[in-house]
PDB file of N, CA and C in Angstrom:
ATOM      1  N   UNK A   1     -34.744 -75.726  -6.441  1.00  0.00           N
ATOM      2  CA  UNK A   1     -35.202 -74.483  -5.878  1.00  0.00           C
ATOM      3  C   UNK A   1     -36.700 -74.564  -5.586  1.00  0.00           C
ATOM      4  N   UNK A   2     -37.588 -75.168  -6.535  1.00  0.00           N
ATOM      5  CA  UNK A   2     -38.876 -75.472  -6.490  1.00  0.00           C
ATOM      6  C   UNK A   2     -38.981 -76.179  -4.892  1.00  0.00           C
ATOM      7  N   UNK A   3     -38.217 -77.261  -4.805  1.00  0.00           N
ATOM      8  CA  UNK A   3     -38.666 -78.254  -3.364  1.00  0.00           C
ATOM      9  C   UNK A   3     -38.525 -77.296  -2.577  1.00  0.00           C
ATOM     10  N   UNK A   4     -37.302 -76.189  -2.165  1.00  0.00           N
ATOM     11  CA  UNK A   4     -37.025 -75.216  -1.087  1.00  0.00           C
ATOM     12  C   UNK A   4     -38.179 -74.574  -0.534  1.00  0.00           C
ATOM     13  N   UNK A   5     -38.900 -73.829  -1.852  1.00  0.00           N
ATOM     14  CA  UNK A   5     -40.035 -72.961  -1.820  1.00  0.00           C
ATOM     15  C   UNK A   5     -41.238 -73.647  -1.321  1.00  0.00           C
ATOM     16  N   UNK A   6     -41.232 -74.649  -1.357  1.00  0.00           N
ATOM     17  CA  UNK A   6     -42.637 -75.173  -1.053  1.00  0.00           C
ATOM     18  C   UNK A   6     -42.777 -76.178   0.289  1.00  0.00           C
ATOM     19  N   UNK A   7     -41.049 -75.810   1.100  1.00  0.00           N
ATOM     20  CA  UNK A   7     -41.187 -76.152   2.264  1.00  0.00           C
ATOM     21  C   UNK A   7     -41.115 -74.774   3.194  1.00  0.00           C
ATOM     22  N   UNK A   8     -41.355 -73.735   2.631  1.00  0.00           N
ATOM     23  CA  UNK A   8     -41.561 -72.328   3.610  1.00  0.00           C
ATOM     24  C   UNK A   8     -43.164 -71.926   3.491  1.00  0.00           C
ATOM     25  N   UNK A   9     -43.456 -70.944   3.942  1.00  0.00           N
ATOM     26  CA  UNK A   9     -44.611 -70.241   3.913  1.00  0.00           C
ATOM     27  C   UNK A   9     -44.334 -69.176   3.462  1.00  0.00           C
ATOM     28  N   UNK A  10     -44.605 -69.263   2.426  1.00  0.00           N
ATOM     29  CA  UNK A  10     -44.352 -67.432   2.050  1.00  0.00           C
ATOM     30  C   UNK A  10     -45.685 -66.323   1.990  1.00  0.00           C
ATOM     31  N   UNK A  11     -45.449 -65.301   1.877  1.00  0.00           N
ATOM     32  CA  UNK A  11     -46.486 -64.260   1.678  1.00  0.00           C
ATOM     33  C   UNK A  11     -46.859 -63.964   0.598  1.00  0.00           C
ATOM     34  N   UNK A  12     -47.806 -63.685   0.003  1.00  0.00           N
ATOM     35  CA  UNK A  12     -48.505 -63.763  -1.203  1.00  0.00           C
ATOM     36  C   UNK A  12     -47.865 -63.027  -1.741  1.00  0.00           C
ATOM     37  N   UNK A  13     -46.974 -61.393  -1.383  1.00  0.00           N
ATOM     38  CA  UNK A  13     -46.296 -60.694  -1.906  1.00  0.00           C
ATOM     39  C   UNK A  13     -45.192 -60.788  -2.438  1.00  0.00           C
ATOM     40  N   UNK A  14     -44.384 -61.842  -1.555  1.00  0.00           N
ATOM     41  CA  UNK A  14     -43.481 -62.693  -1.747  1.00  0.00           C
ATOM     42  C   UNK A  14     -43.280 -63.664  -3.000  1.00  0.00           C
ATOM     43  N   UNK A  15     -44.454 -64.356  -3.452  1.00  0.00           N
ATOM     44  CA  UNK A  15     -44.699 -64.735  -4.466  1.00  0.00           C
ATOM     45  C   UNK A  15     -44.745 -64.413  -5.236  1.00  0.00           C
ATOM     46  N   UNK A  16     -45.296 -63.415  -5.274  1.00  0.00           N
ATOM     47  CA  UNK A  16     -45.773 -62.323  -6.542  1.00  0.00           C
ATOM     48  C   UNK A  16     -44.446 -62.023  -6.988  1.00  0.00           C
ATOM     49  N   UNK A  17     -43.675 -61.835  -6.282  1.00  0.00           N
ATOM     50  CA  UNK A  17     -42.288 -61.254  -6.383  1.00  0.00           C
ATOM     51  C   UNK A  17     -41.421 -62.488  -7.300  1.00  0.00           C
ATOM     52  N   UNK A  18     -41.721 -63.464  -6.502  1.00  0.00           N
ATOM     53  CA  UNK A  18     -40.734 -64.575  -7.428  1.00  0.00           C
ATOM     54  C   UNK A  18     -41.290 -65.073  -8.446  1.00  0.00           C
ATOM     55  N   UNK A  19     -42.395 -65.478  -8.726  1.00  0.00           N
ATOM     56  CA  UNK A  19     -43.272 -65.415 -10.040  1.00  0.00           C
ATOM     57  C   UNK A  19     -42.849 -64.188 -11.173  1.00  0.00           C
ATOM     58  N   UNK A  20     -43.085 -63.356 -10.841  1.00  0.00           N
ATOM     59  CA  UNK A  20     -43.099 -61.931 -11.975  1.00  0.00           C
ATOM     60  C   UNK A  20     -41.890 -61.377 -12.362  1.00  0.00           C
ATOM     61  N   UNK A  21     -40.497 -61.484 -11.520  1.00  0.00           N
ATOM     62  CA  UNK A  21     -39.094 -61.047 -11.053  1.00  0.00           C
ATOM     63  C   UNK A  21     -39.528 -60.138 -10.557  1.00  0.00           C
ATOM     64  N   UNK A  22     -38.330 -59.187 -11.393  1.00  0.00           N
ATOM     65  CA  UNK A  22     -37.604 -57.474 -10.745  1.00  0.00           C
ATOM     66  C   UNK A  22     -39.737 -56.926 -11.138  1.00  0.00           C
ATOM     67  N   UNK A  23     -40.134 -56.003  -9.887  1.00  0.00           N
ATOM     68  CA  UNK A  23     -40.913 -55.384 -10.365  1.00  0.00           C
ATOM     69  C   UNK A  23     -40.926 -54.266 -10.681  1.00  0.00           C
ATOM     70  N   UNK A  24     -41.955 -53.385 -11.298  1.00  0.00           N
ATOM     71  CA  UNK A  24     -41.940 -52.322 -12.250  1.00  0.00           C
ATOM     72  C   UNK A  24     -42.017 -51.190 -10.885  1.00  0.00           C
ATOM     73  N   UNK A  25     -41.215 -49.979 -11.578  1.00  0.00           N
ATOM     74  CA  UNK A  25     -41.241 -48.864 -10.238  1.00  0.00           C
ATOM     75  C   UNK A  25     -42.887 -48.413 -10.600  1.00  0.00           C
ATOM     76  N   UNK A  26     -43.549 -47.957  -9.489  1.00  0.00           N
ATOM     77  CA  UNK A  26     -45.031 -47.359  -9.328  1.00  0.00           C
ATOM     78  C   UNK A  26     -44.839 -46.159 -10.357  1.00  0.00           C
ATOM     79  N   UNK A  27     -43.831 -45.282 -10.132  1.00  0.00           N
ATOM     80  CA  UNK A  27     -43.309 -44.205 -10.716  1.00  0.00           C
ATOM     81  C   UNK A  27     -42.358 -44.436 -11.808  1.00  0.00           C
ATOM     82  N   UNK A  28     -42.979 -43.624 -12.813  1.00  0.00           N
ATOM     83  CA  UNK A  28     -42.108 -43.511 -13.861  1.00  0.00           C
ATOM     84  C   UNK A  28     -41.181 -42.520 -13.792  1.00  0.00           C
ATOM     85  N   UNK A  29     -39.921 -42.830 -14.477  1.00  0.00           N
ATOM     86  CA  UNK A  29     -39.025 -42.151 -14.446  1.00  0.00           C
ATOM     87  C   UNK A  29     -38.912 -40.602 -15.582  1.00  0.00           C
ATOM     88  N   UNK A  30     -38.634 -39.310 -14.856  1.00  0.00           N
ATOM     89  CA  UNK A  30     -39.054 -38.121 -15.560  1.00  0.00           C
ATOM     90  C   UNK A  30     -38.644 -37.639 -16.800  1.00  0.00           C
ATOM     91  N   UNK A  31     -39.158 -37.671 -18.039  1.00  0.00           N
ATOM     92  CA  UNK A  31     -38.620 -37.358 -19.176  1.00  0.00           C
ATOM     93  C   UNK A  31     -38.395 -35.886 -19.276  1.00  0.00           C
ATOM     94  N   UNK A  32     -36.973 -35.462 -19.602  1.00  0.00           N
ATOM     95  CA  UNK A  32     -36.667 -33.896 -19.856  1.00  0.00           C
ATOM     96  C   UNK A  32     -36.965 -33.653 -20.753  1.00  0.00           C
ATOM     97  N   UNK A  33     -37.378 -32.844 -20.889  1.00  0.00           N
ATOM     98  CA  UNK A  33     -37.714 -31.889 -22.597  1.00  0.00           C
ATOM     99  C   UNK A  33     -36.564 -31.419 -23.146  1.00  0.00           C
ATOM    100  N   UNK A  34     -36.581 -31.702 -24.391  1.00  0.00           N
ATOM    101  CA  UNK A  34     -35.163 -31.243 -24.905  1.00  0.00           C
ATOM    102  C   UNK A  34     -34.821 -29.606 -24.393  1.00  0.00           C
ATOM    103  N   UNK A  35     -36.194 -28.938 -24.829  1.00  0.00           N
ATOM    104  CA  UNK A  35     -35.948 -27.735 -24.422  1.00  0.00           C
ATOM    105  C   UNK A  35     -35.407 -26.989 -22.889  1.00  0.00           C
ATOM    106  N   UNK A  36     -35.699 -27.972 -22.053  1.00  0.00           N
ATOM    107  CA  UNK A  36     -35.540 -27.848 -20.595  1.00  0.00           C
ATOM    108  C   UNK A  36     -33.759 -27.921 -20.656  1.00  0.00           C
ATOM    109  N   UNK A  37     -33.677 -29.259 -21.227  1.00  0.00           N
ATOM    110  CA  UNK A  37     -31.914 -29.825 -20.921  1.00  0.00           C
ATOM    111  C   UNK A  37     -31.410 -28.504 -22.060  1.00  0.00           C
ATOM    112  N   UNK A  38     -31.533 -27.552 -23.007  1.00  0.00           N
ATOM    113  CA  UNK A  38     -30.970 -26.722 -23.139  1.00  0.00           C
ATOM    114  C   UNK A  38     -31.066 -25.702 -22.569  1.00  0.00           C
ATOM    115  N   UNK A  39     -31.914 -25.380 -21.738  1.00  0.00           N
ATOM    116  CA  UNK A  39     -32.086 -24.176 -20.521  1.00  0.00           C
ATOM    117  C   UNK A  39     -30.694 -24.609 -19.368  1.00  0.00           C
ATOM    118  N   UNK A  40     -31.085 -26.066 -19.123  1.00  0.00           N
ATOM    119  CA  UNK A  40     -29.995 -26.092 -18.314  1.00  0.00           C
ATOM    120  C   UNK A  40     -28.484 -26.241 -18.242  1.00  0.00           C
ATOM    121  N   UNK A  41     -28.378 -26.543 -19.575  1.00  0.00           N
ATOM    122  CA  UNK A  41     -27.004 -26.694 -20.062  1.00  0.00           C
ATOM    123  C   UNK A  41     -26.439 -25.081 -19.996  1.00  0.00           C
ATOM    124  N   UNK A  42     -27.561 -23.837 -20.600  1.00  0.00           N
ATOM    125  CA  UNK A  42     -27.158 -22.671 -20.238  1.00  0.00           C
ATOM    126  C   UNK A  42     -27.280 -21.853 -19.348  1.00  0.00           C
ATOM    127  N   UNK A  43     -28.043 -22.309 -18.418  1.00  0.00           N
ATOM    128  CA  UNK A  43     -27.949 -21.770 -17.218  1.00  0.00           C
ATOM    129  C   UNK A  43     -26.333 -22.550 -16.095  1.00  0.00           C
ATOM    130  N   UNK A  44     -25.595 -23.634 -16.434  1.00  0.00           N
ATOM    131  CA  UNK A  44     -24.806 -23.714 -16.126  1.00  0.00           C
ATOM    132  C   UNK A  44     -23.616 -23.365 -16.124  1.00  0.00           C
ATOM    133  N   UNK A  45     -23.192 -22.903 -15.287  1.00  0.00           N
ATOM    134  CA  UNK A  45     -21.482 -21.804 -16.095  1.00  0.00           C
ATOM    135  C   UNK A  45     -20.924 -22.851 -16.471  1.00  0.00           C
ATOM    136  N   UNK A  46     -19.656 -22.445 -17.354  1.00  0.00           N
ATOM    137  CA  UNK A  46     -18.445 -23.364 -17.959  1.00  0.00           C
ATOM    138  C   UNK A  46     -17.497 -23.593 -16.556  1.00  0.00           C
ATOM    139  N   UNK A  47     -17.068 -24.342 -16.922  1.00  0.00           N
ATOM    140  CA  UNK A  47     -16.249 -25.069 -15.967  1.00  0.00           C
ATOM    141  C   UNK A  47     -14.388 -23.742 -15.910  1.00  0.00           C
ATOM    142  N   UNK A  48     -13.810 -23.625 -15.367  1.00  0.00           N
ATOM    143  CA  UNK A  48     -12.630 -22.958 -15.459  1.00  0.00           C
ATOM    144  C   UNK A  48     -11.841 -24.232 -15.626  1.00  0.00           C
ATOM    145  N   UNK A  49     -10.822 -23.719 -16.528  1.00  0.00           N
ATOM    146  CA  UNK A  49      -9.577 -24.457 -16.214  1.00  0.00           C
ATOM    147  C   UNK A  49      -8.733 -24.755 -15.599  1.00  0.00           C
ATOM    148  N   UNK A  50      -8.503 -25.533 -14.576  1.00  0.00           N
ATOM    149  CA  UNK A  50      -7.327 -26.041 -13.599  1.00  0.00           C
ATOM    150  C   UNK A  50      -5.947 -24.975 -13.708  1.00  0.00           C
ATOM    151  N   UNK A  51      -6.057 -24.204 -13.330  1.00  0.00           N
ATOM    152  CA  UNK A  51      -4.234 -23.583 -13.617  1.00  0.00           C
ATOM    153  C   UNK A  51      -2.893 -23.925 -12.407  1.00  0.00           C
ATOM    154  N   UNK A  52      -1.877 -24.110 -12.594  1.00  0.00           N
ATOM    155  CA  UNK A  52      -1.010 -24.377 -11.517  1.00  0.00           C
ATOM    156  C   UNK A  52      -0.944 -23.478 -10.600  1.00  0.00           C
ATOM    157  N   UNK A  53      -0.946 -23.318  -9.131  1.00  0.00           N
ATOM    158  CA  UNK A  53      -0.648 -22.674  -8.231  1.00  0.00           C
ATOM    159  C   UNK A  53       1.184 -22.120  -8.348  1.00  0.00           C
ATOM    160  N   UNK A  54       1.121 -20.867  -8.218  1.00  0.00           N
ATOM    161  CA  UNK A  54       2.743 -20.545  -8.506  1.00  0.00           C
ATOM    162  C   UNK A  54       3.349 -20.699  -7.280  1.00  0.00           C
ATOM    163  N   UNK A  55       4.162 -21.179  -7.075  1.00  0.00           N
ATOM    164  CA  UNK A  55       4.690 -20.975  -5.373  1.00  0.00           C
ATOM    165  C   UNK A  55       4.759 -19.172  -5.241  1.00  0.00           C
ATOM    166  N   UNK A  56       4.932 -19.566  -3.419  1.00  0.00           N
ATOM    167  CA  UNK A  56       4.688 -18.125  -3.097  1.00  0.00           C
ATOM    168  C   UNK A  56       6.351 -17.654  -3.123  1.00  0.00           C
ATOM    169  N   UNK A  57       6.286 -16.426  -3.653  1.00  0.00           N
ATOM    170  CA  UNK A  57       7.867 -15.867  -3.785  1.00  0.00           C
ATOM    171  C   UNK A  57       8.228 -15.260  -2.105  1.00  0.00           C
ATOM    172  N   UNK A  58       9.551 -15.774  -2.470  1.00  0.00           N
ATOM    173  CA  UNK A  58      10.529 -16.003  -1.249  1.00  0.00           C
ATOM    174  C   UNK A  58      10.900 -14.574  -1.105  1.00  0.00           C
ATOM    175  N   UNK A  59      11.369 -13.870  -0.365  1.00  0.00           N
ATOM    176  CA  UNK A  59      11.819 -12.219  -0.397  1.00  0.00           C
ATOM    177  C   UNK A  59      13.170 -12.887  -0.920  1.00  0.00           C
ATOM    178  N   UNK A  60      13.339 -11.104  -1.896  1.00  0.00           N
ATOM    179  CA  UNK A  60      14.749 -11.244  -2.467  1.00  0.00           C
ATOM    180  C   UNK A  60      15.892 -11.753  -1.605  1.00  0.00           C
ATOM    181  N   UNK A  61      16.834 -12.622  -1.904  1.00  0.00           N
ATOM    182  CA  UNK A  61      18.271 -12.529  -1.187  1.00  0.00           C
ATOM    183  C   UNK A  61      17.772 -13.357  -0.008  1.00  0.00           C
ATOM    184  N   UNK A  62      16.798 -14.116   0.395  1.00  0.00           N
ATOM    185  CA  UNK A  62      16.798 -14.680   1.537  1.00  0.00           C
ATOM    186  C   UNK A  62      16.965 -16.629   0.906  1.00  0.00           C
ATOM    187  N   UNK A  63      17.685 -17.032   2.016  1.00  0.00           N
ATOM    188  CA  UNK A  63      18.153 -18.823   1.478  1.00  0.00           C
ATOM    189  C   UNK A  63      17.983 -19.094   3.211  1.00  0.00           C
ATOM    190  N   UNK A  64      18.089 -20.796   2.722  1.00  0.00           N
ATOM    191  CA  UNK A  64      17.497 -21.389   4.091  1.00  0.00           C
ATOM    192  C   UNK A  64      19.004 -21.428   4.830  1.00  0.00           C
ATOM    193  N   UNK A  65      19.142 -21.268   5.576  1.00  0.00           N
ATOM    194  CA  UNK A  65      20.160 -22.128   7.069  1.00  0.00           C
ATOM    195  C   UNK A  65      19.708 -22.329   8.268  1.00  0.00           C
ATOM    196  N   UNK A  66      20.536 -23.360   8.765  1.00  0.00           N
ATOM    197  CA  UNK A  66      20.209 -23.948   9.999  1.00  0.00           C
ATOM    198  C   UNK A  66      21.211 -24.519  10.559  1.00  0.00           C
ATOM    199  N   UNK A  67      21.091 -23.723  12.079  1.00  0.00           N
ATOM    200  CA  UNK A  67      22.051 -23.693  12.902  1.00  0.00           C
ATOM    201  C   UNK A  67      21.714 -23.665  14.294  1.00  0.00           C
ATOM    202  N   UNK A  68      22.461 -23.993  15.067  1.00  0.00           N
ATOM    203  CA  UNK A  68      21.920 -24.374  16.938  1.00  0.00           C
ATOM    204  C   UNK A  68      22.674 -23.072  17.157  1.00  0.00           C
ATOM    205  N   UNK A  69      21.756 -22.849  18.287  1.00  0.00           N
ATOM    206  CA  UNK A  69      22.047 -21.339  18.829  1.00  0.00           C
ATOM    207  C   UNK A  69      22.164 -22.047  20.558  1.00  0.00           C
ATOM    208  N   UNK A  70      22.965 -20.965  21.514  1.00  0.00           N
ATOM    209  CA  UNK A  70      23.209 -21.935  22.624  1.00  0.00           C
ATOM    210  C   UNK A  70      21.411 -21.223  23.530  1.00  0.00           C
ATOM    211  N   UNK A  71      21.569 -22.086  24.718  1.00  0.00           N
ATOM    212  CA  UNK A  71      20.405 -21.981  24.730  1.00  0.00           C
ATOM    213  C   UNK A  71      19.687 -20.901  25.843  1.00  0.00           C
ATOM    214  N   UNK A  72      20.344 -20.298  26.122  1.00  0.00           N
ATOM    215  CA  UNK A  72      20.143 -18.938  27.143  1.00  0.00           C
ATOM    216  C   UNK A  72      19.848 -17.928  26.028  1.00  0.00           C
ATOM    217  N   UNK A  73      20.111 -18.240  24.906  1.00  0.00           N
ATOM    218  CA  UNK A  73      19.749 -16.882  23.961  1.00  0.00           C
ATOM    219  C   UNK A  73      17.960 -17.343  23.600  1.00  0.00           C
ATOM    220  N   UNK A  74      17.757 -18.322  23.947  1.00  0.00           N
ATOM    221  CA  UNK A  74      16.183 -18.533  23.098  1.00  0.00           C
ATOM    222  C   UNK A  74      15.116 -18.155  23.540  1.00  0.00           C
ATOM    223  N   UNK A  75      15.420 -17.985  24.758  1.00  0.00           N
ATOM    224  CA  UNK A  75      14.384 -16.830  25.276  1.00  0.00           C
ATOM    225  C   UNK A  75      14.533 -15.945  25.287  1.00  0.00           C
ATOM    226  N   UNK A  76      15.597 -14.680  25.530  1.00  0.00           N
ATOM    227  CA  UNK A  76      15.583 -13.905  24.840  1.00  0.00           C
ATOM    228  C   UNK A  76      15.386 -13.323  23.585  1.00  0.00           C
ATOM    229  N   UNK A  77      15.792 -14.193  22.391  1.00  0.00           N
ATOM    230  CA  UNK A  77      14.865 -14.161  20.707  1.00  0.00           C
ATOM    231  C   UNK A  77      13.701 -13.710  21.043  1.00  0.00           C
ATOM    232  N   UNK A  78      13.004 -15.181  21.703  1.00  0.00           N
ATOM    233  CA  UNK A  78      11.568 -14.940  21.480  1.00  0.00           C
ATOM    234  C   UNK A  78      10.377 -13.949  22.219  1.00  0.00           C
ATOM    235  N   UNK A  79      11.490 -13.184  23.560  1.00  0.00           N
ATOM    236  CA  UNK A  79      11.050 -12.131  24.422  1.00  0.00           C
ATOM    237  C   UNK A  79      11.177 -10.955  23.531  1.00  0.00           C
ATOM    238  N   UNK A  80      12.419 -11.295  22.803  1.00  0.00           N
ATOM    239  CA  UNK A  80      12.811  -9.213  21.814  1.00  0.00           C
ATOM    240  C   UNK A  80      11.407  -9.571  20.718  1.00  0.00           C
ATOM    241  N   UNK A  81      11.497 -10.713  20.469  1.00  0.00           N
ATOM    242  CA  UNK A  81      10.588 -10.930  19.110  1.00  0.00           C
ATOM    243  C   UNK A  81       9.010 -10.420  19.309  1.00  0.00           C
ATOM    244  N   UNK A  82       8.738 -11.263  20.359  1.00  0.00           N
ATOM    245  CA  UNK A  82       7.211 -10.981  21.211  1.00  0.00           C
ATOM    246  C   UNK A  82       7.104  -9.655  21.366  1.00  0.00           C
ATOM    247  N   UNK A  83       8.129  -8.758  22.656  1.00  0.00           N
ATOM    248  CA  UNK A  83       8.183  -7.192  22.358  1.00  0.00           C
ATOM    249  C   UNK A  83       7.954  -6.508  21.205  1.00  0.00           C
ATOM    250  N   UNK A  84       9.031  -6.724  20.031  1.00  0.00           N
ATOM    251  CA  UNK A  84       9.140  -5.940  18.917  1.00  0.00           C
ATOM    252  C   UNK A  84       7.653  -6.235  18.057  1.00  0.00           C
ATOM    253  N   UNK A  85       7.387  -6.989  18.288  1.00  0.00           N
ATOM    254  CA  UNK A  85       6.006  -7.126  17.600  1.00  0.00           C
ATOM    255  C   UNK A  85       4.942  -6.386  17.935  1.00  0.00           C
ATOM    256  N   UNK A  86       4.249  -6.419  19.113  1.00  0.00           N
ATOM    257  CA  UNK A  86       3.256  -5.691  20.032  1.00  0.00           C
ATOM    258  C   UNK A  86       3.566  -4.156  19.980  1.00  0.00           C
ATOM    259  N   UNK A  87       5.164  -3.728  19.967  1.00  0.00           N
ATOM    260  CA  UNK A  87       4.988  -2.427  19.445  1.00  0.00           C
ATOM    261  C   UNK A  87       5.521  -2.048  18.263  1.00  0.00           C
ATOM    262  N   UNK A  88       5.360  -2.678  17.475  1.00  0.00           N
ATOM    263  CA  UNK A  88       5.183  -2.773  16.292  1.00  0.00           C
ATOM    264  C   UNK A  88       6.820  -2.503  15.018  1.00  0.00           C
ATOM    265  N   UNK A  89       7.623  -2.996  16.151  1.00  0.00           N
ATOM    266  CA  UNK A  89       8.854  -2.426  15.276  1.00  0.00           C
ATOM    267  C   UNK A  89       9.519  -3.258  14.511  1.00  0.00           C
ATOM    268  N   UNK A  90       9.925  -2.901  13.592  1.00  0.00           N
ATOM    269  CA  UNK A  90      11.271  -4.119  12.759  1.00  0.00           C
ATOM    270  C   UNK A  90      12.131  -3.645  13.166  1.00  0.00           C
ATOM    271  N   UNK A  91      12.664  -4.797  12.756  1.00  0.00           N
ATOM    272  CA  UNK A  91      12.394  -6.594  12.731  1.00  0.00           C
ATOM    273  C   UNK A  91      11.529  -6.860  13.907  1.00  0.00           C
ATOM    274  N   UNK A  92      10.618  -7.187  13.848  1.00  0.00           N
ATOM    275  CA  UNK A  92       9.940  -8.097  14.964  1.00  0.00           C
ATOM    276  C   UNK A  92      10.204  -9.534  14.854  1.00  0.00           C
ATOM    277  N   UNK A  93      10.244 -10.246  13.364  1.00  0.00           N
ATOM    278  CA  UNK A  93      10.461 -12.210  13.586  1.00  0.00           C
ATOM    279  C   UNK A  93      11.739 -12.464  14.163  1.00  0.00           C
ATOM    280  N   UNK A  94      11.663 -13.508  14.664  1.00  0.00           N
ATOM    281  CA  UNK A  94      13.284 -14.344  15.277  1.00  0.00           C
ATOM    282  C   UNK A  94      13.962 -13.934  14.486  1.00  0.00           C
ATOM    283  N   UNK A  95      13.593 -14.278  13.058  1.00  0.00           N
ATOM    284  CA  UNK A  95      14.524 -14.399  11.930  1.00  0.00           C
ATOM    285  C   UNK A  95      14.781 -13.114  11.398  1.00  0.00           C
ATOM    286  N   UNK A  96      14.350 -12.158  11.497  1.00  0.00           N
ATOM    287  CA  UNK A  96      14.698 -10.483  11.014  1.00  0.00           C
ATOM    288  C   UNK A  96      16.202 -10.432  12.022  1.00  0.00           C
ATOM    289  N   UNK A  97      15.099 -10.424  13.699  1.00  0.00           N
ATOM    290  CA  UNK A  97      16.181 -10.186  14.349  1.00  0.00           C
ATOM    291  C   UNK A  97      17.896 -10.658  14.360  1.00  0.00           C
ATOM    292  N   UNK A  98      17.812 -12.618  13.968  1.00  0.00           N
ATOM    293  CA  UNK A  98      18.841 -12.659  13.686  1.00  0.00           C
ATOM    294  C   UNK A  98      19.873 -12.706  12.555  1.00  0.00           C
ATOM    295  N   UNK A  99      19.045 -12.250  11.786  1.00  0.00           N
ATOM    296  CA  UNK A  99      19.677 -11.622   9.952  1.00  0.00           C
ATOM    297  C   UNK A  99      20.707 -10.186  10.743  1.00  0.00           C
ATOM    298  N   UNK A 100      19.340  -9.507  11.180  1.00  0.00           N
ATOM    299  CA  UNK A 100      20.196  -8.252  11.764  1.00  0.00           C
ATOM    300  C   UNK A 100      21.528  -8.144  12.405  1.00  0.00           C
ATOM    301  N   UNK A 101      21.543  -9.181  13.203  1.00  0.00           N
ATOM    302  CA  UNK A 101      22.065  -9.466  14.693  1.00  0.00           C
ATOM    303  C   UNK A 101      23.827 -10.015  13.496  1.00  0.00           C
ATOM    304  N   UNK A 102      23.361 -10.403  12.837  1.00  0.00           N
ATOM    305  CA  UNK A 102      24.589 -11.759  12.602  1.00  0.00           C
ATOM    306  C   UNK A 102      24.764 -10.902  10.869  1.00  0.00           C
ATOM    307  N   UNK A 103      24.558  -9.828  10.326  1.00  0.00           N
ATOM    308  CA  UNK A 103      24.695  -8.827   9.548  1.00  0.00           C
ATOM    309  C   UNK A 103      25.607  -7.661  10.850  1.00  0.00           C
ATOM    310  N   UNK A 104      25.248  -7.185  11.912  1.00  0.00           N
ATOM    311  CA  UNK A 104      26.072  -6.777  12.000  1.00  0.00           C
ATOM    312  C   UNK A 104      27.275  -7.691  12.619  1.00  0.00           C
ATOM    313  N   UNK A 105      27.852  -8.527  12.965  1.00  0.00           N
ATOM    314  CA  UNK A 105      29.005  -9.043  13.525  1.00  0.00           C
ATOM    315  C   UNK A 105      29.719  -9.137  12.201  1.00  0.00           C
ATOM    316  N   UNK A 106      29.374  -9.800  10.888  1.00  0.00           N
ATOM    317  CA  UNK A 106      30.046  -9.771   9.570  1.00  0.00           C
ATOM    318  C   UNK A 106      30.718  -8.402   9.255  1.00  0.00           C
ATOM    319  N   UNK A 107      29.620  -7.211   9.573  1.00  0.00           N
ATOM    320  CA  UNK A 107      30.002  -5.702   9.017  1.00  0.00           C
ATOM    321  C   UNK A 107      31.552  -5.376   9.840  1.00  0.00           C
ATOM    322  N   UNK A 108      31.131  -5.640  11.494  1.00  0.00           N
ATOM    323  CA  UNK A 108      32.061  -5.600  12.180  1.00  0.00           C
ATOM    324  C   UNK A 108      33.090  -6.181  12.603  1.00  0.00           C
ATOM    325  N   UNK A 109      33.604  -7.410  11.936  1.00  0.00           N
ATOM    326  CA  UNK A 109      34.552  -7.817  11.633  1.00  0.00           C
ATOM    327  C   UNK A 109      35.568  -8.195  10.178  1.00  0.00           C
ATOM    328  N   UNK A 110      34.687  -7.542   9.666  1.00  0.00           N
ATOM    329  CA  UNK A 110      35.232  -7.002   7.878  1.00  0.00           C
ATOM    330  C   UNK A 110      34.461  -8.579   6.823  1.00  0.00           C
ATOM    331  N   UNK A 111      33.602  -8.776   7.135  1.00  0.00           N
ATOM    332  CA  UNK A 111      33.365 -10.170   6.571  1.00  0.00           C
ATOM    333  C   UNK A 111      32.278  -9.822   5.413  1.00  0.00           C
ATOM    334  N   UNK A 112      31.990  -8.252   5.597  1.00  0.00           N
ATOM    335  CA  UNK A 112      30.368  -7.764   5.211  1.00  0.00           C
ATOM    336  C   UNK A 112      30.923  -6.396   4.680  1.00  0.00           C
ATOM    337  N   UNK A 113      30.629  -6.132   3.718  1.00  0.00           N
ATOM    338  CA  UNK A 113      31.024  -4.506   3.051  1.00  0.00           C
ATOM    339  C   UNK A 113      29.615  -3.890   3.561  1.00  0.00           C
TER     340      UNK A 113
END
């Protein structure tokens, strides 16, 4: 390593550097006062505890299905849906409407008390 060094030119700073090693920071690093680190320990709130998120509750009596509807009705859904919304009536969602829609055909064919 010696032969390497003494076929470059280095800068005196450079030297200084590999002569002395790691050098010292200009600045010293800030000592807390005990009294300080207990100011700040109480000026910090406690941490909360992590709690589980509950899922969000489903309305009573409602379960998933899925089913193809033919396809001249899907714009209409989403025209009654769009309407019923803007003036503000229920059922306004697709899905009110076709709970409703398919509640009464059950009532009216004895399938539904």
């Amino acid at each position: 390593m010696s032969a390497a060094l003494q076929t470059v030119e280095l800068s005196p700073e450079a030297m200084a550097l590999i002569k002395e090693g790691t050098p010292k920071p200009q600045v010293e690093r800030p000592v807390l006062v005990p009294d300080r680190v207990a100011t700040i320990l109480e000026e910090t709130p406690p941490r909360q505890k992590a709690t589980r998120q509950k899922p969000v509750p489903q309305p009573p009596g409602w379960a998933y299905a899925s089913f193809r509807l033919p396809v001249d009705l899907i714009p209409a859904l989403m025209r009654a849906s769009l309407d019923r919304k803007i003036q503000r009536m229920e059922p306004w969602t697709q899905q009110g409407i076709a709970a409703e829609a398919i509640g009464h055909w059950l009532k009216k064919n004895g399938y539904l008390d």
